[in-house]
Protein backbone atom coordinates (compact mmCIF):
# COMPACT_ATOMS: atom_id res chain seq x y z
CA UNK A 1 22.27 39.38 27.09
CA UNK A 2 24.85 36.57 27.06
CA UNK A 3 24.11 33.00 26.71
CA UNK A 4 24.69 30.01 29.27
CA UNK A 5 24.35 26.58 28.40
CA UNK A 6 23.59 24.52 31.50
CA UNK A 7 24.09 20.54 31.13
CA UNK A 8 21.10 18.63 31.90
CA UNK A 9 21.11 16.14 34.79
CA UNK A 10 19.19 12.78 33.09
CA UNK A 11 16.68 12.65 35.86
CA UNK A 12 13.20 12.53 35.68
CA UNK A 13 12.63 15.67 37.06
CA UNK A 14 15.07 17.37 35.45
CA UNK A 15 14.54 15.56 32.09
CA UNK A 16 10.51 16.90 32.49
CA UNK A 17 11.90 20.45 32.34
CA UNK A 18 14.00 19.97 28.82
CA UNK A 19 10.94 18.17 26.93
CA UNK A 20 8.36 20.61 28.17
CA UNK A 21 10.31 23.61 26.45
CA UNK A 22 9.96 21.94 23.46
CA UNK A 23 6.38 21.91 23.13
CA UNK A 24 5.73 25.45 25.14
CA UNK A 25 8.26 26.55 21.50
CA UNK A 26 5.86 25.92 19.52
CA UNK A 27 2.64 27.14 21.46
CA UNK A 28 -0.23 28.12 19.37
CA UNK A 29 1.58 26.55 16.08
CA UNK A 30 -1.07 24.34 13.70
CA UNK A 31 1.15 21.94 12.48
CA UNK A 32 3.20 20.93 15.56
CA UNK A 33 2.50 17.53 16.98
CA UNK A 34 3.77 17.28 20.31
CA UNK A 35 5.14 13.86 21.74
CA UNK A 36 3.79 12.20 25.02
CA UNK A 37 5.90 14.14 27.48
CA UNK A 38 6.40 10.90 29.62
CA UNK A 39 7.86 8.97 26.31
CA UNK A 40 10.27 11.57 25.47
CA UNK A 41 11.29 11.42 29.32
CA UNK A 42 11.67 7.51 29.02
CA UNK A 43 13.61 7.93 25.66
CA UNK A 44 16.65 10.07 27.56
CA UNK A 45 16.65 8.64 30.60
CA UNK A 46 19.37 6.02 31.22
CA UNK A 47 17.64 3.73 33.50
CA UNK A 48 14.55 3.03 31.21
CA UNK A 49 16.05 3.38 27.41
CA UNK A 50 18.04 0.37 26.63
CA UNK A 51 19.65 2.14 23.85
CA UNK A 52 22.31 3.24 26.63
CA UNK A 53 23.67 0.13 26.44
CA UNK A 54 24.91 0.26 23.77
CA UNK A 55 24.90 4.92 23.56
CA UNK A 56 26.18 8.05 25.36
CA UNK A 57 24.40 11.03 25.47
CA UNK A 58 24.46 14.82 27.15
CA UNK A 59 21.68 17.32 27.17
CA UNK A 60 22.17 20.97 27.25
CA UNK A 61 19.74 23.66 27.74
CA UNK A 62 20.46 27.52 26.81
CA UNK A 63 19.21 29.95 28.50
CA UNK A 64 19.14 34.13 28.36
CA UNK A 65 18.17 35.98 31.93
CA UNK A 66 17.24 33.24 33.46
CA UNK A 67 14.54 32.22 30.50
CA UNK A 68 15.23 28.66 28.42
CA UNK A 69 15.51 29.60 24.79
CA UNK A 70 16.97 26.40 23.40
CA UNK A 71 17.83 22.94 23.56
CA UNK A 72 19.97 20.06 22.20
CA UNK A 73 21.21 16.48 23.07
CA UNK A 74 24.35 14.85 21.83
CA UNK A 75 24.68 11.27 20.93
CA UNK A 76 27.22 9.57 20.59
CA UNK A 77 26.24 5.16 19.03
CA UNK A 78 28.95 3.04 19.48
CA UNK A 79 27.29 0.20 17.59
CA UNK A 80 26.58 2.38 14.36
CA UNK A 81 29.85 4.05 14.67
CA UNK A 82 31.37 0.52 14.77
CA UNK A 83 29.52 -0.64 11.62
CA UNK A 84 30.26 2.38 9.58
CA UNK A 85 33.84 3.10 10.61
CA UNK A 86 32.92 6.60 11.74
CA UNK A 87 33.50 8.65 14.74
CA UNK A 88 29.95 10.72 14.43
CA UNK A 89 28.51 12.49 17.16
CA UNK A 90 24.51 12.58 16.73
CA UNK A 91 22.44 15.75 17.59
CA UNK A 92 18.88 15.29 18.24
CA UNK A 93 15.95 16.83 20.28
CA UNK A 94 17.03 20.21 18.83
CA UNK A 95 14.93 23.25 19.66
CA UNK A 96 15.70 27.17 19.51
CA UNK A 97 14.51 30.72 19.13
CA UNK A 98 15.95 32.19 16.11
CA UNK A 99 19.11 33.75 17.60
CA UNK A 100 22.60 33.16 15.87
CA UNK A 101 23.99 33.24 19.66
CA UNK A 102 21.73 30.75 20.87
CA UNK A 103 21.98 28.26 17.84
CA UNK A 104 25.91 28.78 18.09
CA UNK A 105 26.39 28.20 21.58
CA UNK A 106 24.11 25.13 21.51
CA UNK A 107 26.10 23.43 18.93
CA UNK A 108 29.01 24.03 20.43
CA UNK A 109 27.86 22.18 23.50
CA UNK A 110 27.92 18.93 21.65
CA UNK A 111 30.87 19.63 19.56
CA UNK A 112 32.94 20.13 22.19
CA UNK A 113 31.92 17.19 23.94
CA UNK A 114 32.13 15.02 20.52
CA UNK A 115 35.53 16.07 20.60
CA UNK A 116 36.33 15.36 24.04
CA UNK A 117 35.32 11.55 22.96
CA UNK A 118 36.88 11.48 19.78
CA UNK A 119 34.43 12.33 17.33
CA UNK A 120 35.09 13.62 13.86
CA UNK A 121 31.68 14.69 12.51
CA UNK A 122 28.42 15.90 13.95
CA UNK A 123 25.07 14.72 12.26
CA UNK A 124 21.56 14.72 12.43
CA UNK A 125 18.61 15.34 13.60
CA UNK A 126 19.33 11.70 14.00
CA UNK A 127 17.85 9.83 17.93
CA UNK A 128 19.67 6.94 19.85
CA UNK A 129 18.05 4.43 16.81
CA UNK A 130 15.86 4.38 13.33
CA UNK A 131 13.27 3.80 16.29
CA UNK A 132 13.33 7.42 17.70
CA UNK A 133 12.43 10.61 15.44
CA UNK A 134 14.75 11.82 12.61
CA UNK A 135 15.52 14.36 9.68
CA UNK A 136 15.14 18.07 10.27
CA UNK A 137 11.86 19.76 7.89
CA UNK A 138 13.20 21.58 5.21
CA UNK A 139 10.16 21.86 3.51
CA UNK A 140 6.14 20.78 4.30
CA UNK A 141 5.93 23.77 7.29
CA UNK A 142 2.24 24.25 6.76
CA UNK A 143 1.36 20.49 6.94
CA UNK A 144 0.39 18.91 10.33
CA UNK A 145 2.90 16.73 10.98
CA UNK A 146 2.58 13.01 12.76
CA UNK A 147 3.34 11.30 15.84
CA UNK A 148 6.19 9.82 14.17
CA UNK A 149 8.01 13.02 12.73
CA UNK A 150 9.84 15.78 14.01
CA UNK A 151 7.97 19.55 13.38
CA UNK A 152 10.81 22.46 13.40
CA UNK A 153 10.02 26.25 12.48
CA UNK A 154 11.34 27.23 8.60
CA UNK A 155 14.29 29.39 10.17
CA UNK A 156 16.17 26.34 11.41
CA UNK A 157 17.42 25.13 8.04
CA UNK A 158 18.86 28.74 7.59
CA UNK A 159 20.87 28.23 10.72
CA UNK A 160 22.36 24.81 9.97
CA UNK A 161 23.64 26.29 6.68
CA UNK A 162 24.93 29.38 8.57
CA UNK A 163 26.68 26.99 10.54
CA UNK A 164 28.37 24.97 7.91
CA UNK A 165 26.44 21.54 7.53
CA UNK A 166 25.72 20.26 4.41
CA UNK A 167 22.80 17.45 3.09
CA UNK A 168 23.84 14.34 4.27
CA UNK A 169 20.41 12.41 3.39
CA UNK A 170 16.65 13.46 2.91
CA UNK A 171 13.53 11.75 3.34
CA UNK A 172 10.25 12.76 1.47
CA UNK A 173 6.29 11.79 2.91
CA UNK A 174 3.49 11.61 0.88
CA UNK A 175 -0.18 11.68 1.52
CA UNK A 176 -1.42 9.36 0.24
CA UNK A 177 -5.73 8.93 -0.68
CA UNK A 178 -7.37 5.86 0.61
CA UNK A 179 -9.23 4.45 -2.36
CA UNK A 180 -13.17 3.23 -1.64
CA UNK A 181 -11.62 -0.17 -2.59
CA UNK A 182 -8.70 -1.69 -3.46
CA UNK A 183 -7.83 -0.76 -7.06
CA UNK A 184 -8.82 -3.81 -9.58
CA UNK A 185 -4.98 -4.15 -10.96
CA UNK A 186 -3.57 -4.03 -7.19
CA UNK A 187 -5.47 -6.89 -6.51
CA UNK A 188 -4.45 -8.67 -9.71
CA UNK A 189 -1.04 -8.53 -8.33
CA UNK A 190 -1.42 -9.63 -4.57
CA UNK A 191 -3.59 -12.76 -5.83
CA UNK A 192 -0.41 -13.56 -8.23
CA UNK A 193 2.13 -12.76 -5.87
CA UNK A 194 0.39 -14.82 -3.15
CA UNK A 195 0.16 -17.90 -5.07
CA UNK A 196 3.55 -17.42 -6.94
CA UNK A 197 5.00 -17.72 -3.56
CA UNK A 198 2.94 -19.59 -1.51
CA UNK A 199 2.61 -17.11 0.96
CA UNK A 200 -0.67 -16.75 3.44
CA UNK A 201 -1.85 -13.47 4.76
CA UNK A 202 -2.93 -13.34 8.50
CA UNK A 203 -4.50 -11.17 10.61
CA UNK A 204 -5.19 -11.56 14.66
CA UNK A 205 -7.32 -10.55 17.68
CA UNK A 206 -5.06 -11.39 20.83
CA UNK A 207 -1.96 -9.21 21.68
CA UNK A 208 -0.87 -11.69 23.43
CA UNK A 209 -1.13 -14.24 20.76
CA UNK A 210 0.69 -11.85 18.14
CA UNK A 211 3.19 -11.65 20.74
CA UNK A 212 4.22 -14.59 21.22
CA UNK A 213 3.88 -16.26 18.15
CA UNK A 214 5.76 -13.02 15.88
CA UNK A 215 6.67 -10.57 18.41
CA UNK A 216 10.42 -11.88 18.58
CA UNK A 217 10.24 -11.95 14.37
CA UNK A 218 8.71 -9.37 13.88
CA UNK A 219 11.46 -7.03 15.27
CA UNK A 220 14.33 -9.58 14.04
CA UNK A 221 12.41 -9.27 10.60
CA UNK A 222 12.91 -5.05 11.11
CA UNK A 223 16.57 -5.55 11.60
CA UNK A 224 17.10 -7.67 8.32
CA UNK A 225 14.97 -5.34 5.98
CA UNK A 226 16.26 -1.97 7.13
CA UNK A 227 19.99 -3.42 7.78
CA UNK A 228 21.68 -1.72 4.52
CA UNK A 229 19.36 1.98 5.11
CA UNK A 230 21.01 4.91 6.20
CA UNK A 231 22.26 5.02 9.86
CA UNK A 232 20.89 1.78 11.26
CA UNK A 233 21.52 0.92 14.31
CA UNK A 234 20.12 -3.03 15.14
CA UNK A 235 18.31 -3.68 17.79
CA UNK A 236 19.60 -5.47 20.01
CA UNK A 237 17.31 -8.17 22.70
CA UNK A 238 16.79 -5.93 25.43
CA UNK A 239 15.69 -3.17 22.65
CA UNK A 240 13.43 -5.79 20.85
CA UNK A 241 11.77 -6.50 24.21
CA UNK A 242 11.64 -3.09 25.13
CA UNK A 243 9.19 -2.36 21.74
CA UNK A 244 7.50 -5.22 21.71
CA UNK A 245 6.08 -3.74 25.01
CA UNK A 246 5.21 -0.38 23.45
CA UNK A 247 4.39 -1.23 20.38
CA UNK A 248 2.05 -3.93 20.42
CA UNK A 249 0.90 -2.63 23.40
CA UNK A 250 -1.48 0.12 22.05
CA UNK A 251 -2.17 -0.80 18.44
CA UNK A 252 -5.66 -1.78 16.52
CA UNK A 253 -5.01 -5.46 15.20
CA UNK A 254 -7.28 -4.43 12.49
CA UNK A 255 -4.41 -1.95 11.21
CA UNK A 256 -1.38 -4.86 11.11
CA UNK A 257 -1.34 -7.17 8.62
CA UNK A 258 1.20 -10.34 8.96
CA UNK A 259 2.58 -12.19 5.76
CA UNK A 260 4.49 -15.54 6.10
CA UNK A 261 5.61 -18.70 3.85
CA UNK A 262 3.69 -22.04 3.58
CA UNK A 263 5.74 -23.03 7.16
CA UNK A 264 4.15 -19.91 9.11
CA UNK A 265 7.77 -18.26 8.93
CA UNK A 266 7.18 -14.03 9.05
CA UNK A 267 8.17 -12.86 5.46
CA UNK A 268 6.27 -9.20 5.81
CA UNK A 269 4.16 -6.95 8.15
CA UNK A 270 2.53 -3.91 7.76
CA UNK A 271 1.43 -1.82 11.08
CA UNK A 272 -0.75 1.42 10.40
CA UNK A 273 -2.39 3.08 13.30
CA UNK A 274 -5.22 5.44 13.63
CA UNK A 275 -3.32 8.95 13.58
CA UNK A 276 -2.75 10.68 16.77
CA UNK A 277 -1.83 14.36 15.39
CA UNK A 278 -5.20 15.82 16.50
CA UNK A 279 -5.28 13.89 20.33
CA UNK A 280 -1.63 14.77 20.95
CA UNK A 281 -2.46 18.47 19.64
CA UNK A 282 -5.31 18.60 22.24
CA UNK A 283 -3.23 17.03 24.88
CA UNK A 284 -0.55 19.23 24.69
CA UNK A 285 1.39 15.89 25.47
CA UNK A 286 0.04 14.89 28.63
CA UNK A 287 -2.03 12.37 30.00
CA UNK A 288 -3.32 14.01 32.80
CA UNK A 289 -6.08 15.73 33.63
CA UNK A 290 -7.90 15.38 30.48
CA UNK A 291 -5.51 14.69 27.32
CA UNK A 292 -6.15 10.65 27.81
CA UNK A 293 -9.76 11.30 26.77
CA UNK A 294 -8.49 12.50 23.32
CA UNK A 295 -5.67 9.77 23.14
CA UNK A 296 -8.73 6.87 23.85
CA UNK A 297 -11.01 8.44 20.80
CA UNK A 298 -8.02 8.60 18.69
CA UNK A 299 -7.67 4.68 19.43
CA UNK A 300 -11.30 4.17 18.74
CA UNK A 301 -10.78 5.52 14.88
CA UNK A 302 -12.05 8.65 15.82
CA UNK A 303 -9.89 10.36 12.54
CA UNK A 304 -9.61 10.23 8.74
CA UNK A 305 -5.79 9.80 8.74
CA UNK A 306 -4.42 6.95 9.29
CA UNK A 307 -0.51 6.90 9.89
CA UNK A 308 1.51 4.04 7.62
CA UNK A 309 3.74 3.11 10.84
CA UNK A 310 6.39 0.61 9.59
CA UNK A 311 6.39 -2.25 6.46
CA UNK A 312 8.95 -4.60 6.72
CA UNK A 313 9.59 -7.73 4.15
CA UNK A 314 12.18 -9.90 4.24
CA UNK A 315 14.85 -8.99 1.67
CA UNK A 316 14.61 -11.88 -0.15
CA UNK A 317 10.96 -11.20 -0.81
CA UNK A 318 11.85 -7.49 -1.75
CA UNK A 319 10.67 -6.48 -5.02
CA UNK A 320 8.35 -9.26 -5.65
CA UNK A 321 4.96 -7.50 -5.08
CA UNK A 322 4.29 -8.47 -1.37
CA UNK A 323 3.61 -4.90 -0.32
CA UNK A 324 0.42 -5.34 -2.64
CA UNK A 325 -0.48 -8.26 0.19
CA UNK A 326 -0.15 -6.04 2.60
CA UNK A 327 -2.10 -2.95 1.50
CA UNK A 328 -5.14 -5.23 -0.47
CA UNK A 329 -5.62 -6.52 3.61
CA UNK A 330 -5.50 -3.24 4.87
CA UNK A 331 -7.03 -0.97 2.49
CA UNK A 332 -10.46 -2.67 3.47
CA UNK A 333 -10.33 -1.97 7.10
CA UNK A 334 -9.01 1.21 6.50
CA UNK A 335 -12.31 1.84 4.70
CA UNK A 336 -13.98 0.29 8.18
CA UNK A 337 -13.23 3.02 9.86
CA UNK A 338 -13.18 5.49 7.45
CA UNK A 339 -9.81 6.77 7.00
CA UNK A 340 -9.96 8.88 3.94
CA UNK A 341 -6.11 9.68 3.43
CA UNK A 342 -3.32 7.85 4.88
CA UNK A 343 0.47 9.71 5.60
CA UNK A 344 3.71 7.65 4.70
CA UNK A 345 5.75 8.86 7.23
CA UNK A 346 9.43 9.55 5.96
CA UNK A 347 10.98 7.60 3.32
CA UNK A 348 14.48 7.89 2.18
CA UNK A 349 14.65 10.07 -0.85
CA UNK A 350 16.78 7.57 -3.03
CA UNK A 351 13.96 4.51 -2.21
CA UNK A 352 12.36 4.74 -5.22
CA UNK A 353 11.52 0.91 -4.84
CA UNK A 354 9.87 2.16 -1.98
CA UNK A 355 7.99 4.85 -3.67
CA UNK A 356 6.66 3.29 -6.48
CA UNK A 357 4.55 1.11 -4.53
CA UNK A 358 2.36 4.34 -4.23
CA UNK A 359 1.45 4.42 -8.17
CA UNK A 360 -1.45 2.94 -7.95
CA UNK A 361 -2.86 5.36 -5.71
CA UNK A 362 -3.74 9.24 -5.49
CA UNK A 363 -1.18 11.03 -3.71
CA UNK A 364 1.00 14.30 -2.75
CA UNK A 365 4.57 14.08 -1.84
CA UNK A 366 4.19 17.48 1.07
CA UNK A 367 7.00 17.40 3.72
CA UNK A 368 10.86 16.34 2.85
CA UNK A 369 13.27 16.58 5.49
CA UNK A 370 17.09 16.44 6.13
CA UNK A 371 20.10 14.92 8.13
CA UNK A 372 22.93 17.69 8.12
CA UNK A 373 26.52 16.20 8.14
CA UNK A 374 29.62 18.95 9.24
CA UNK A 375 32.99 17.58 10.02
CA UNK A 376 34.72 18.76 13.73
């Protein structure tokens, strides 16, 4: 049977439809974490993502006899396109059954409308911002995956090389083991570092105090350290405001970990966060009835994984040893609540800077995954 692609309207209702084949996909699979069907909803929806200020974007939804059998959304950042001199068209959300008509008429979708607006190239899996999920798997299939990271079957590599796009960047993960104290040498370093520096380590109890005393920096702080990494798009006021809300909405204060100079300025934060994979597994994504119970253990440390959600340090203070502040706070209450391993979450392949932080500990480099470049 032929294939029609049928534009999705970005309304809630319709918007419910296109995220909810995503997760029915991959029914039954292991190592798929499903997102929060609501935050997925919120992500492509005009009114409430304030990415669109600044983005344009078009679902499409494929479907054979009636049945949905794929998905994909175009994205087209101004800002990033701006900085980089490119006309790139992103492709993200990207689901499909493992059917050379399906994948071809999908991508087609957003090529054609790239086109229409004057784009050269297609990329991704890359979201509206470093914020939103990224990099296809191209390797790592039989390893659960996090609430951070995007799970796709092992035929969809196949089908972007089929279709002509080549490596554009990769990110690898590593698991990393959370030692029964932090390592004797590690320790060495963050005392040194510390008082090299004159830098003081704080922790807090209030959300509300976090907020406003490093809420603003701490987000102003993301856009200086990740400025020069692949595809950044800054965020802008409205977007800082919009994740202070989520963000520091939800986590354990325990888990973040704030560095700053002898005149309380932020120089580096580290925010971990029980892992979710199991809860959102058992919630199939959804709050309601019963999926909030899971979500509300998970929050209560009820796991032995705990997910490495974003370091930041001022460049500056870059290569200086002030991750080994961070992680010699941490690895302490990680021990609290007994997380026994802890996952990375992507980093980019070439960040060895990045990477060598993990020496000093036990790990396993297990998922790598890819943005595909193709010029129109």
């Amino acid at each position: 049977m032929s294939v029609e692609i049928r534009e999705i309207a970005p309304v809630k209702r319709e918007l419910k439809k296109y995220v909810q084949f995503g997760i029915d996909h991959y029914a039954g699979n292991p190592y798929y974490v499903p997102p929060l069907v609501t935050d997925d909803v919120n992500t492509l929806s005009p009114g409430v993502n304030p990415a669109f200020d600044f983005c344009e974007a078009k679902s499409f939804m494929a479907y054979r006899n009636g049945k949905p059998v794929g998905r994909i959304t175009g994205i087209i950042n101004n800002l990033v396109n701006r900085r980089t001199g490119e006309n790139s068209v992103r492709f993200a959300f990207v689901d499909f059954i493992d059917d050379d008509e399906v994948v071809d008429a999908l991508f087609d979708a957003v090529e054609r409308w790239g086109k229409e607006k004057g784009m050269t190239s297609i990329v991704g899996p890359l979201g509206f911002t470093d914020m939103d999920h990224e990099g296809m798997l191209v390797d790592g299939f039989e390893e659960v995956g996090t609430m951070a990271t995007i799970y796709n079957y092992p035929y969809y590599p196949r089908h972007m090389d089929r279709l002509g796009f080549g490596k554009d960047v990769d990110w690898v993960e590593f698991r990393i083991d959370v030692p029964d104290s932090v390592p004797e040498k590690y320790q060495r370093i963050a005392d040194l570092v510390k008082r090299r520096n004159n830098l003081k380590v704080k922790k807090y109890t209030s959300r509300k105090k976090i907020k406003q005393e490093y809420g603003q920096a701490l987000f102003e702080l993301i856009n200086e350290a990740y400025d020069k990494l692949y595809g950044y798009s800054p965020l802008t006021p409205r977007q800082i405001q919009y994740y202070i809300d989520i963000y520091l909405g939800i986590i354990n204060l325990d888990l973040v970990t704030v560095v700053t100079d002898a005149d309380d300025k932020l120089v580096a934060i580290g925010i971990s966060i029980q892992s979710f994979s199991e809860a959102l597994q058992k919630s199939r994504g959804k709050l309601f009835p019963l999926g909030w119970i899971h979500l509300l253990k998970a929050l209560r440390g009820k796991s032995d994984t705990v997910d490495l959600l974003l370091i930041a340090v001022k460049p500056e203070y870059q290569n200086k040893g002030v991750n080994a502040l961070l992680f010699a706070d941490l690895i302490p209450y990680y021990n609290k609540y007994g997380f026994k391993h802890a996952e990375s979450n992507p980093e980019l392949e070439e960040n060895s800077k990045v990477q060598d932080q993990w020496s000093y500990f036990d790990t396993r480099q297990h998922r790598r995954r890819r943005s595909f470049r193709k010029e129109l």
